[in-house]
N, C-alpha and C. Protein backbone atom coordinates (compact mmCIF):
# COMPACT_ATOMS: atom_id res chain seq x y z
N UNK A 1 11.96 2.54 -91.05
CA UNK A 1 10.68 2.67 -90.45
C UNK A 1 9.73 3.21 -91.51
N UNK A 2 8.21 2.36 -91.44
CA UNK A 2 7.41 3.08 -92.90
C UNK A 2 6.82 3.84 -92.04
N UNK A 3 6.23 4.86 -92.99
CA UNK A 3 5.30 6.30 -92.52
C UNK A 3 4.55 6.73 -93.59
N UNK A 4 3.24 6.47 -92.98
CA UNK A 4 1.89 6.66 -93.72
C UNK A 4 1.73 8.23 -93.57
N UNK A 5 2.18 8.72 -94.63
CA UNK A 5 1.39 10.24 -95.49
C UNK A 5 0.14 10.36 -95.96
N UNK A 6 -0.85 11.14 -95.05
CA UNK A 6 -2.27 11.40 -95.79
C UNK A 6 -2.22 13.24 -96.41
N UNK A 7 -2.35 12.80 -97.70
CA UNK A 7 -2.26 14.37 -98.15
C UNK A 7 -3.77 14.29 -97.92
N UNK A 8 -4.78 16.13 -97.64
CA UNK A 8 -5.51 16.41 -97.88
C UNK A 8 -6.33 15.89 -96.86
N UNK A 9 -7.60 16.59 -95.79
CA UNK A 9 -8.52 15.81 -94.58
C UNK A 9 -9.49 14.90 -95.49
N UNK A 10 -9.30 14.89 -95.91
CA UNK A 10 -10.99 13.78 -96.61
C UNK A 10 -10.77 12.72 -96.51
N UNK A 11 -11.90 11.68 -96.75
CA UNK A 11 -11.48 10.30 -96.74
C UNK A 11 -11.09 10.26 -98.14
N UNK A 12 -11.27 10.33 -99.05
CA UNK A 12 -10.76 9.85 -100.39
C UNK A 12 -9.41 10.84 -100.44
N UNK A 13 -8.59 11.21 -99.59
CA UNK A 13 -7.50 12.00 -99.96
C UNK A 13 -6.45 10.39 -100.01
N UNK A 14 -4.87 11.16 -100.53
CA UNK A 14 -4.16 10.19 -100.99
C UNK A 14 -3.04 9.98 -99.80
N UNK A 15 -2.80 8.59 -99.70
CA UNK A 15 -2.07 8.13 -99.06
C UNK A 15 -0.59 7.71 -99.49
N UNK A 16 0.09 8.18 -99.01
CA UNK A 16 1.40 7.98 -99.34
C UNK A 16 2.46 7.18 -98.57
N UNK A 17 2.88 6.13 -98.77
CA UNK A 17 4.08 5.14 -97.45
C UNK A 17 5.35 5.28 -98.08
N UNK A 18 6.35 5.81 -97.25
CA UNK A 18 7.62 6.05 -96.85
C UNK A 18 8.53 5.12 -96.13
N UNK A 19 9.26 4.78 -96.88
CA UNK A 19 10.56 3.70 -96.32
C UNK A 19 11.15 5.01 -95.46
N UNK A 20 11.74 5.45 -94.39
CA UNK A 20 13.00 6.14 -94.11
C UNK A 20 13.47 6.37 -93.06
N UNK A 21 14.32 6.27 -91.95
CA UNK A 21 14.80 6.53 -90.94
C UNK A 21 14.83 7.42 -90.53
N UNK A 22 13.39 7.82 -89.57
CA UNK A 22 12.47 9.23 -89.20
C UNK A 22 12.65 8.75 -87.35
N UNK A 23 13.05 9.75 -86.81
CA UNK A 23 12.94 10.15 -85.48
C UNK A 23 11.73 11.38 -85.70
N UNK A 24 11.16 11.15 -83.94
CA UNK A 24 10.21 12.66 -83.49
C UNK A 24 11.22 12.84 -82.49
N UNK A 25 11.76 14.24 -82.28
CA UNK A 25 12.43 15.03 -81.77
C UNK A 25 10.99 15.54 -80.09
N UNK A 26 11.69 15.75 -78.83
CA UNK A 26 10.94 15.48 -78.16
C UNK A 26 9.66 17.08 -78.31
N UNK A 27 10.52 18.17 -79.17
CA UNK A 27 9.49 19.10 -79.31
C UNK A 27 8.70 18.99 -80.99
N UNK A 28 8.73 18.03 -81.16
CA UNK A 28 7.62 17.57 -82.58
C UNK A 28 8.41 17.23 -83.62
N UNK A 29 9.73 17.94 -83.81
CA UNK A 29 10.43 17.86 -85.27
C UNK A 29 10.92 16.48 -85.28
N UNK A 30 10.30 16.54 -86.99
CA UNK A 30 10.98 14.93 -87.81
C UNK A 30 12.52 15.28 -88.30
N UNK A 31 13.21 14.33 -87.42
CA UNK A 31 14.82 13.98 -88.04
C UNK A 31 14.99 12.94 -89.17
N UNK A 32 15.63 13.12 -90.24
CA UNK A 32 15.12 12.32 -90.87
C UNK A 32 17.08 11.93 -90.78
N UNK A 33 17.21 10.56 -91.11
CA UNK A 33 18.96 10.13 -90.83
C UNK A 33 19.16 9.32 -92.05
N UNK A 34 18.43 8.82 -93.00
CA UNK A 34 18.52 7.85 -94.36
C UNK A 34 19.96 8.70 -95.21
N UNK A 35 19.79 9.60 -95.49
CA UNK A 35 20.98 10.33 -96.28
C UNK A 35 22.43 10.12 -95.64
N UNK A 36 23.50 9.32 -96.55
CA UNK A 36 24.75 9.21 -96.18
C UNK A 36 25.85 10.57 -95.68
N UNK A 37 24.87 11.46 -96.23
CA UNK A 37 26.42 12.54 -96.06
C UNK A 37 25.29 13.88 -95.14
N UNK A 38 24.06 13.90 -94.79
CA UNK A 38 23.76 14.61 -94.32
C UNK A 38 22.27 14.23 -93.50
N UNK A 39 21.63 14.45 -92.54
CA UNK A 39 20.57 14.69 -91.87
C UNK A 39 19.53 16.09 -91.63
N UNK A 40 18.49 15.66 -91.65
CA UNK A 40 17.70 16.55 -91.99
C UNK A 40 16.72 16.79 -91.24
N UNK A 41 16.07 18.00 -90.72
CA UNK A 41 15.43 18.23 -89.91
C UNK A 41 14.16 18.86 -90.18
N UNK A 42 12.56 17.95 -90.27
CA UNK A 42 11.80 19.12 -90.48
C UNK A 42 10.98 19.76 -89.33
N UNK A 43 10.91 20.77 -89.25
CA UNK A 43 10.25 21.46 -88.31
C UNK A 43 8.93 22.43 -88.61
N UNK A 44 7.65 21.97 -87.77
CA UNK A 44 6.43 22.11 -88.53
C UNK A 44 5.78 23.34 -87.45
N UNK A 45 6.30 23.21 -86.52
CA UNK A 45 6.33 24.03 -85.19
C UNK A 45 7.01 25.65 -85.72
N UNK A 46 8.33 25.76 -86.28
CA UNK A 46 8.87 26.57 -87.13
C UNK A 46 8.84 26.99 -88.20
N UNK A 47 7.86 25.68 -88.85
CA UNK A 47 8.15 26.37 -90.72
C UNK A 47 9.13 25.86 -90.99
N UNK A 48 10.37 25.56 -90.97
CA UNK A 48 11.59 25.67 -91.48
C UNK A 48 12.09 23.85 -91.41
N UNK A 49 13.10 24.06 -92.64
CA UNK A 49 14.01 22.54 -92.67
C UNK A 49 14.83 22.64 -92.71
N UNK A 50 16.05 22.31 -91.63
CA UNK A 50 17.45 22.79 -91.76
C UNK A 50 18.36 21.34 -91.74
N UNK A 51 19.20 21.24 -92.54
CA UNK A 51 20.36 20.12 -93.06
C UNK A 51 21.30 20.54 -92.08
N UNK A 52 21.76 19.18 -91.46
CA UNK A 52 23.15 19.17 -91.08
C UNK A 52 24.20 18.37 -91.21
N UNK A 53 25.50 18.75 -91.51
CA UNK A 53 26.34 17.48 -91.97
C UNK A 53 26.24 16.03 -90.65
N UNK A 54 26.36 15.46 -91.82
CA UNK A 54 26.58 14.21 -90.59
C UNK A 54 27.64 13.98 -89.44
N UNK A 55 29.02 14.07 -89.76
CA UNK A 55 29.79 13.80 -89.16
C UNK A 55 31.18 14.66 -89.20
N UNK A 56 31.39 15.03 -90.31
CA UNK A 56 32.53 16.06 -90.94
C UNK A 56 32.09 17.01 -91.93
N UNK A 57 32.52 17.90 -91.63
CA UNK A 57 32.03 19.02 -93.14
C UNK A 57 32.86 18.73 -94.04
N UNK A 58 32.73 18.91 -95.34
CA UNK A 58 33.15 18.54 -96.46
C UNK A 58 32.68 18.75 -97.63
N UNK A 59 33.30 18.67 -98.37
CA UNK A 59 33.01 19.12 -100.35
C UNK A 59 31.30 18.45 -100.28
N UNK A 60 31.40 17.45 -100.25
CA UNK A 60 30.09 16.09 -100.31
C UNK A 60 28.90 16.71 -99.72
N UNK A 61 29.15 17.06 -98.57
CA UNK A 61 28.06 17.96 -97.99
C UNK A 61 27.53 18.66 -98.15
N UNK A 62 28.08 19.51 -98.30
CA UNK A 62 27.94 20.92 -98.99
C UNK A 62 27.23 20.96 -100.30
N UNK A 63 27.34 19.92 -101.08
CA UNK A 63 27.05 19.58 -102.20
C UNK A 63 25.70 18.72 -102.58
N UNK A 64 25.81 18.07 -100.93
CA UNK A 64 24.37 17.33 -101.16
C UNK A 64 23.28 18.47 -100.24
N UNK A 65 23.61 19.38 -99.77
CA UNK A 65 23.04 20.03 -99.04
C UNK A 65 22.51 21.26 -100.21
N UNK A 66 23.04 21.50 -101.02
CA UNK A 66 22.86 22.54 -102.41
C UNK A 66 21.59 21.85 -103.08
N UNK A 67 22.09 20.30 -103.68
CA UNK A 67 20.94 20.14 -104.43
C UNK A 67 19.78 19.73 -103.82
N UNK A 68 19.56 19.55 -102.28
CA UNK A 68 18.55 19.02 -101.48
C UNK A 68 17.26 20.49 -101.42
N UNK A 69 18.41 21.86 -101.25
CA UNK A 69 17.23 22.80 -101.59
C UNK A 69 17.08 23.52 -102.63
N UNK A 70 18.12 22.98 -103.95
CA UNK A 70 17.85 23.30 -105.19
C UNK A 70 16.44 22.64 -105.87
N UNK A 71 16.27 21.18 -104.98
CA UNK A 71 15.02 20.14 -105.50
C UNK A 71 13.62 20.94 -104.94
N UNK A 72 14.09 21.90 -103.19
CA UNK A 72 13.22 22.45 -102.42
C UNK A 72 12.41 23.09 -103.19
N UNK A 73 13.54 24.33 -103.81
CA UNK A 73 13.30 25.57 -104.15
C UNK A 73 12.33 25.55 -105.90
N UNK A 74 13.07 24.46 -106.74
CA UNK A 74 12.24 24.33 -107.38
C UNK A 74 11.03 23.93 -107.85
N UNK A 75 10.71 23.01 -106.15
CA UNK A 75 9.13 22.54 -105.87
C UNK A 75 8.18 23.61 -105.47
N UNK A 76 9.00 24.71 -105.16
CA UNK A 76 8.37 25.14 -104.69
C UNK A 76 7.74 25.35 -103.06
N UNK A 77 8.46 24.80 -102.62
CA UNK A 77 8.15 24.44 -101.21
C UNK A 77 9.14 24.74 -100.13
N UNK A 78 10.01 25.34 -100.07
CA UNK A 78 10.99 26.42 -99.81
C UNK A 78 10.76 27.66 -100.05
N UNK A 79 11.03 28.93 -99.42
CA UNK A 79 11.41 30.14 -99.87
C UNK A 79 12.51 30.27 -100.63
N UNK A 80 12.59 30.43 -101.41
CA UNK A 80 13.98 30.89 -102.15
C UNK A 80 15.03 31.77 -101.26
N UNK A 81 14.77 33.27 -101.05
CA UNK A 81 15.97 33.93 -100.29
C UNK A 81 15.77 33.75 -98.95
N UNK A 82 14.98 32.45 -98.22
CA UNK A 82 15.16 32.27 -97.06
C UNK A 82 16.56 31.30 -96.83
N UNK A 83 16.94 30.92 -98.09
CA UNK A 83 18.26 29.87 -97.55
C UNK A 83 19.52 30.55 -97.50
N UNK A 84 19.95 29.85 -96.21
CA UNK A 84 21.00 30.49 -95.59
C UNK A 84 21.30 29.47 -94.54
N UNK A 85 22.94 30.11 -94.10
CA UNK A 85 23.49 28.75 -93.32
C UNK A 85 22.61 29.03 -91.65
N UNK A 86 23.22 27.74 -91.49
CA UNK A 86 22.25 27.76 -90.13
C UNK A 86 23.68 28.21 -88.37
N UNK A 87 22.68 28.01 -87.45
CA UNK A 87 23.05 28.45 -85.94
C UNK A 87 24.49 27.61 -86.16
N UNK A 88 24.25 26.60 -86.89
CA UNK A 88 25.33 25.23 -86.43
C UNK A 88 26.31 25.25 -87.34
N UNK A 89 27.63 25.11 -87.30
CA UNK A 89 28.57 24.96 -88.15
C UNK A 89 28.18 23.71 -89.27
N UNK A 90 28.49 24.39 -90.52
CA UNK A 90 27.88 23.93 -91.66
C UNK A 90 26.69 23.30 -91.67
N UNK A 91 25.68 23.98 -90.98
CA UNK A 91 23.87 23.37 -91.25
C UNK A 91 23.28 24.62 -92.30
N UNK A 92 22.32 24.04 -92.59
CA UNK A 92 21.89 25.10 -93.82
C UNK A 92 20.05 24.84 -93.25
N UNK A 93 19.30 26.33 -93.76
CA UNK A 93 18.07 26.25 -93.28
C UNK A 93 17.28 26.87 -94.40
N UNK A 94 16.11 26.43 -94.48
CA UNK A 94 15.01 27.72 -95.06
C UNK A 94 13.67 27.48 -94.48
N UNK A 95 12.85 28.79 -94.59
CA UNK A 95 11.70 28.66 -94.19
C UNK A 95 10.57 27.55 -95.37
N UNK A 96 9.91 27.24 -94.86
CA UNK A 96 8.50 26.71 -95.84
C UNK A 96 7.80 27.29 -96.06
N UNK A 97 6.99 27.45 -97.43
CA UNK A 97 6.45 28.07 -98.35
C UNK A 97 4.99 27.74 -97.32
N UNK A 98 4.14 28.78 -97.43
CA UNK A 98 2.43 28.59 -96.79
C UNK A 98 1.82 27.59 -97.55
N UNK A 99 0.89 26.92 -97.17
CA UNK A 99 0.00 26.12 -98.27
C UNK A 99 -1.27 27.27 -98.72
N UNK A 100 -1.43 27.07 -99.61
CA UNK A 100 -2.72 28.24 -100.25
C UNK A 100 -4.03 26.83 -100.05
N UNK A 101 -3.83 25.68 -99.83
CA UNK A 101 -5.27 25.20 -99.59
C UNK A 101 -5.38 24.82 -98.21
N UNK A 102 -6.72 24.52 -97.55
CA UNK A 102 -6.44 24.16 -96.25
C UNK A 102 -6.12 22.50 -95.90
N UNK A 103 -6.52 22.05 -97.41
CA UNK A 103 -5.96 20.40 -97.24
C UNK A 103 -4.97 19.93 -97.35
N UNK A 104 -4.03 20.87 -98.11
CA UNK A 104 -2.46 20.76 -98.32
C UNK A 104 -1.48 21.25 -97.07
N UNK A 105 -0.90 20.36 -97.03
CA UNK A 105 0.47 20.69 -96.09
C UNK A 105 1.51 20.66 -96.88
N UNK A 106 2.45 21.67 -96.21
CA UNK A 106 3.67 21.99 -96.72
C UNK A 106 4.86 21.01 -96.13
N UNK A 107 4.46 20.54 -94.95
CA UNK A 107 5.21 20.02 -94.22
C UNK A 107 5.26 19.05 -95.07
N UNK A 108 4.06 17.57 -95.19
CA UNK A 108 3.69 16.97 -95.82
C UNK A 108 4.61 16.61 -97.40
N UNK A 109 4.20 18.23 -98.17
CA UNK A 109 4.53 17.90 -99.35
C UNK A 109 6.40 17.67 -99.05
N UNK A 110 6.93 17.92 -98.12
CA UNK A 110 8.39 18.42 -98.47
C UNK A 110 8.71 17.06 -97.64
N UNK A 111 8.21 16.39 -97.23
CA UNK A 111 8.56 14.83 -96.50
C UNK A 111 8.43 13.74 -97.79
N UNK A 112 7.81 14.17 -98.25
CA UNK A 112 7.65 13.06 -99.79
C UNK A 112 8.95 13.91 -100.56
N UNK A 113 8.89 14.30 -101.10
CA UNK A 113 10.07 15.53 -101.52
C UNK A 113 11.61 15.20 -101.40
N UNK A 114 11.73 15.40 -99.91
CA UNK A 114 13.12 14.60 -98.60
C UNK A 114 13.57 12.93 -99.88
N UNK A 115 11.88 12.44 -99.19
CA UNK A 115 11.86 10.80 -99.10
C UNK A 115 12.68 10.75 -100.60
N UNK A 116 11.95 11.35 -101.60
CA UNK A 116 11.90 11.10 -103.46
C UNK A 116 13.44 11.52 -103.44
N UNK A 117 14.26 12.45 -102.74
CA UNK A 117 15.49 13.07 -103.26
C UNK A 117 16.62 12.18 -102.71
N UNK A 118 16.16 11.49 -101.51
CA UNK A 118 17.06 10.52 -100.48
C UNK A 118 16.98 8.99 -101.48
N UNK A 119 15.94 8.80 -102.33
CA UNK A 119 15.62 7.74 -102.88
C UNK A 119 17.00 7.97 -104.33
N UNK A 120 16.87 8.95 -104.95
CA UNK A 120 17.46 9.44 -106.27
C UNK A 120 19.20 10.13 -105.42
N UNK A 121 19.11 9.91 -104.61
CA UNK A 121 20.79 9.58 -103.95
C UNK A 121 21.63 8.54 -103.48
N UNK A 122 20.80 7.59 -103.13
CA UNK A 122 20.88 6.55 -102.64
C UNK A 122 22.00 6.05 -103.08
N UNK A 123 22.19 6.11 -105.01
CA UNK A 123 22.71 4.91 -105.29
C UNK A 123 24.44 5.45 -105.02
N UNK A 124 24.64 6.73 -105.24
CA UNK A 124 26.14 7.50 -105.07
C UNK A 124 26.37 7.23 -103.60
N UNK A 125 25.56 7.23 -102.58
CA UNK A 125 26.33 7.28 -100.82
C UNK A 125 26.28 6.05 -100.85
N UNK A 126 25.46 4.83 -101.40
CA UNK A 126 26.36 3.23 -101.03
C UNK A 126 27.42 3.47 -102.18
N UNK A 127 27.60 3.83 -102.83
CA UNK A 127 28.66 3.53 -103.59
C UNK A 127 29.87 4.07 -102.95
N UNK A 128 29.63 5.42 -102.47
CA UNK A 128 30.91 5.94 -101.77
C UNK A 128 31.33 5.05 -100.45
N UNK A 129 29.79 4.72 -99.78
CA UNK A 129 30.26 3.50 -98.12
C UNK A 129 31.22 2.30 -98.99
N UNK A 130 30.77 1.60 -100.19
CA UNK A 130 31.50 0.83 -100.47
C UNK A 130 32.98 0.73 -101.03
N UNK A 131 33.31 2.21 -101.78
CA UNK A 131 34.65 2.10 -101.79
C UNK A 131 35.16 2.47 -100.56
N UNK A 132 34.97 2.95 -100.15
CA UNK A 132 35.96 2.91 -98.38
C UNK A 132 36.13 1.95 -97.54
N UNK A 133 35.08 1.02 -97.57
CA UNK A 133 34.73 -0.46 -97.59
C UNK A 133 35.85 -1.22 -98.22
N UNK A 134 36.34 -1.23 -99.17
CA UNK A 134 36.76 -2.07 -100.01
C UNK A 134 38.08 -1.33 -99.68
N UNK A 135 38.57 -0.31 -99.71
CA UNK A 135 39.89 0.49 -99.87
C UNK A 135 40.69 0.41 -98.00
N UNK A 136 39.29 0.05 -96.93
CA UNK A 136 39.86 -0.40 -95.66
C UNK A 136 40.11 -1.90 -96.02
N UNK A 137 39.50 -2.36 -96.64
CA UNK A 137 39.73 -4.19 -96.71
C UNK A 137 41.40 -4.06 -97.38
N UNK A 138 41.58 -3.23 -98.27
CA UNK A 138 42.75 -3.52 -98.67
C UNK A 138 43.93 -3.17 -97.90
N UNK A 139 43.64 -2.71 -97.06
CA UNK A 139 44.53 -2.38 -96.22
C UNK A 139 44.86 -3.27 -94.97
N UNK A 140 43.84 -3.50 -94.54
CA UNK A 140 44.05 -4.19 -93.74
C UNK A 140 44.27 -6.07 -94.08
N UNK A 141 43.45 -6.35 -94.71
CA UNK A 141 43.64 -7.77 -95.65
C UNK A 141 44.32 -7.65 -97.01
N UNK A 142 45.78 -7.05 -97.29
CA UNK A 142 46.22 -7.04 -98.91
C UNK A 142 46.42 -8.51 -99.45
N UNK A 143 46.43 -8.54 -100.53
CA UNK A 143 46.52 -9.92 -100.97
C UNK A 143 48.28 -9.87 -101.14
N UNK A 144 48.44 -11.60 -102.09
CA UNK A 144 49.79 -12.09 -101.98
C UNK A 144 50.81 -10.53 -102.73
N UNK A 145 50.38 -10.37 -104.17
CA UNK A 145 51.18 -9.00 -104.20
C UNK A 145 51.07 -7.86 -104.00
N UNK A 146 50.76 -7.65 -102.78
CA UNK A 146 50.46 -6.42 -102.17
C UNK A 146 51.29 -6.66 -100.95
N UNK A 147 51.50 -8.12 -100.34
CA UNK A 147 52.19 -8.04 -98.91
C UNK A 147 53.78 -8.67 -98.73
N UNK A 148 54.30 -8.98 -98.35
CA UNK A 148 55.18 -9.56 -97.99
C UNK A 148 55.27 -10.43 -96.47
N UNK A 149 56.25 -11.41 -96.58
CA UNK A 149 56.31 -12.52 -95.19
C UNK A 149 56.39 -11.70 -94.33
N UNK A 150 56.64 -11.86 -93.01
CA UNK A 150 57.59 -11.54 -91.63
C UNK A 150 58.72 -12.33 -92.06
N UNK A 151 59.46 -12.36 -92.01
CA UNK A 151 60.98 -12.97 -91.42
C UNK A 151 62.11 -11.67 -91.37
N UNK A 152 63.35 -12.86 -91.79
CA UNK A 152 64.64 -11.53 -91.68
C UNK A 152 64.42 -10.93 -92.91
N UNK A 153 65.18 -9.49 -92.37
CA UNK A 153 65.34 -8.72 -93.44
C UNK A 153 67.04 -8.81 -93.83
N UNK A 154 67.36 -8.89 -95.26
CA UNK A 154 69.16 -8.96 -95.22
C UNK A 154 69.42 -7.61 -94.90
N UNK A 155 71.02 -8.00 -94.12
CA UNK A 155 71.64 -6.63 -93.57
C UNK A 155 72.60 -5.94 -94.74
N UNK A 156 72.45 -4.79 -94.80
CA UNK A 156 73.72 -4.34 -96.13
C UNK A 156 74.45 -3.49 -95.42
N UNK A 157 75.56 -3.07 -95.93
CA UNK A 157 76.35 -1.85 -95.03
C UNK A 157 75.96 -0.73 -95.88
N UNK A 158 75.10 -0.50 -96.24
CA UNK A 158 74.36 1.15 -96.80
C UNK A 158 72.57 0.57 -97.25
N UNK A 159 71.83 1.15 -96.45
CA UNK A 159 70.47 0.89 -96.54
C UNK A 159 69.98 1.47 -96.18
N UNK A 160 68.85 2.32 -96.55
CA UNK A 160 67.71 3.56 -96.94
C UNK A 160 68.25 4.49 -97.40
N UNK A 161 67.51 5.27 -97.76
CA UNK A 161 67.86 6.79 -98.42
C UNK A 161 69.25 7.90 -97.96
N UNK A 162 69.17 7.78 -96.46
CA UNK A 162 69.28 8.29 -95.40
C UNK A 162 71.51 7.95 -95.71
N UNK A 163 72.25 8.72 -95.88
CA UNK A 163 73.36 8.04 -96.12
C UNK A 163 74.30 8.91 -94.74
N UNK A 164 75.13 7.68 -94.15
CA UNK A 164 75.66 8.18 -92.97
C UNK A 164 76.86 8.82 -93.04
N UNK A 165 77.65 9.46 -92.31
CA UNK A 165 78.73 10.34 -92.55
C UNK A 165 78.16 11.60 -93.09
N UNK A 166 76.97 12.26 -93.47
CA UNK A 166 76.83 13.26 -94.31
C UNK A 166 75.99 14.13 -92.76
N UNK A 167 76.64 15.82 -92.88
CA UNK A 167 75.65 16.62 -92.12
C UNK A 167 74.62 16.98 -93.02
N UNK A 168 73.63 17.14 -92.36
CA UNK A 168 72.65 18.16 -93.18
C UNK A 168 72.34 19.36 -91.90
N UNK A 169 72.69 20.86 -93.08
CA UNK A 169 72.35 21.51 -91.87
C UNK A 169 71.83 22.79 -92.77
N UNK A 170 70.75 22.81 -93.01
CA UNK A 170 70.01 24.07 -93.66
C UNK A 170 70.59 25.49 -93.79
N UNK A 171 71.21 25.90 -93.05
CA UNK A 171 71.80 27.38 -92.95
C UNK A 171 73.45 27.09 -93.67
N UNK A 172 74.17 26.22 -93.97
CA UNK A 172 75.40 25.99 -94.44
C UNK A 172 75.49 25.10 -95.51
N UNK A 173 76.24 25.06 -95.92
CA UNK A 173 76.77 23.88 -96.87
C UNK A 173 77.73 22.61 -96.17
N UNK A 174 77.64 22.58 -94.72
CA UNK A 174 78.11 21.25 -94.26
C UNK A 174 77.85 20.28 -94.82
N UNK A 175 76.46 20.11 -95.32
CA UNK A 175 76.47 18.47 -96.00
C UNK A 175 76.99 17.95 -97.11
N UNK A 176 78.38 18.61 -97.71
CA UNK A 176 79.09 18.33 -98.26
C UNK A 176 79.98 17.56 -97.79
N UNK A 177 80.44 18.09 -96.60
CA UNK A 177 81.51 17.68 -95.98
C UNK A 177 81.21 16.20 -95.35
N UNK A 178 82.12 15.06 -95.46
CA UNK A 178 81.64 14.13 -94.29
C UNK A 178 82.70 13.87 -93.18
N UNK A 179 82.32 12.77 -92.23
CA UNK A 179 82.75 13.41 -91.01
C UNK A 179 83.99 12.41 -91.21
């Protein structure tokens, strides 16, 4: 979905369009869902933008959730010691920095920000959808040396690991003995 950004009230202020998969939440907040390993929430009502994993917590997360307000923090557009984990198991939050002009939004600047950091990730989360992609195809479709027919299997009188006549019994040395 595109989304027209007007920085600044004037008519000659700058316009900005956004490729990204933006929900309005029914009390104002933009969800933003484009990021493979995490979703993002801004809230303009609160001040604050809080990340949450997508689906499982994990190394990945955690990791894209670090440099999402490492990009924040060094724009400037974050509080620094406002980040901290959030209400939700593995969500992470910080407040937003005030705007010092009255034409600037903070909200604003940190939606272009989102958009620019989701753009400069992009190319690692298709890459990760596609090896899992490719690593379910192999599994389920293996090629000729990877599979074998259906038919019979030959019968032997000793086959698998597993050898009969022998106890195994953890507390003794029975499995020496056979029966």
């Amino acid at each position: 979905m595109a989304i027209t950004v007007r920085i600044g009230d004037t008519a000659d202020s700058a316009v900005v369009r956004l490729e990204l998969d933006v929900r309005k939440s029914l009390n104002g907040d933009l969800m933003i869902f484009e990021h493979g390993d995490i979703d993002i929430v801004l809230s303009t009502k609160n001040n604050k933008i809080t990340v949450f994993p997508k689906e499982t917590m994990n190394d990945l997360v955690y990791g894209a959730q670090n440099r999402l307000f490492a990009m924040l923090r060094k724009q400037g557009l974050v509080v620094a010691d406002s980040i901290q984990g959030g209400s939700f198991y593995g969500a992470f939050e910080a407040l937003m920095e005030q705007a010092s002009s009255e034409n600037l939004s903070t909200a604003k600047m940190a939606l272009i920000n989102i958009s620019n950091f989701i753009d400069e990730e992009r190319p690692y989360f298709e890459s990760t959808e596609a090896i899992i992609s490719m690593t379910d195809d192999e599994l389920i479709h293996p090629d000729k040396a990877d599979s074998t027919e259906l038919g019979e299997v030959p019968q032997h009188t000793e086959q698998g690991s597993i050898r009969q006549g022998y106890i195994r019994d953890p507390y003794s040395l029975s499995y020496l003995y056979t029966i």
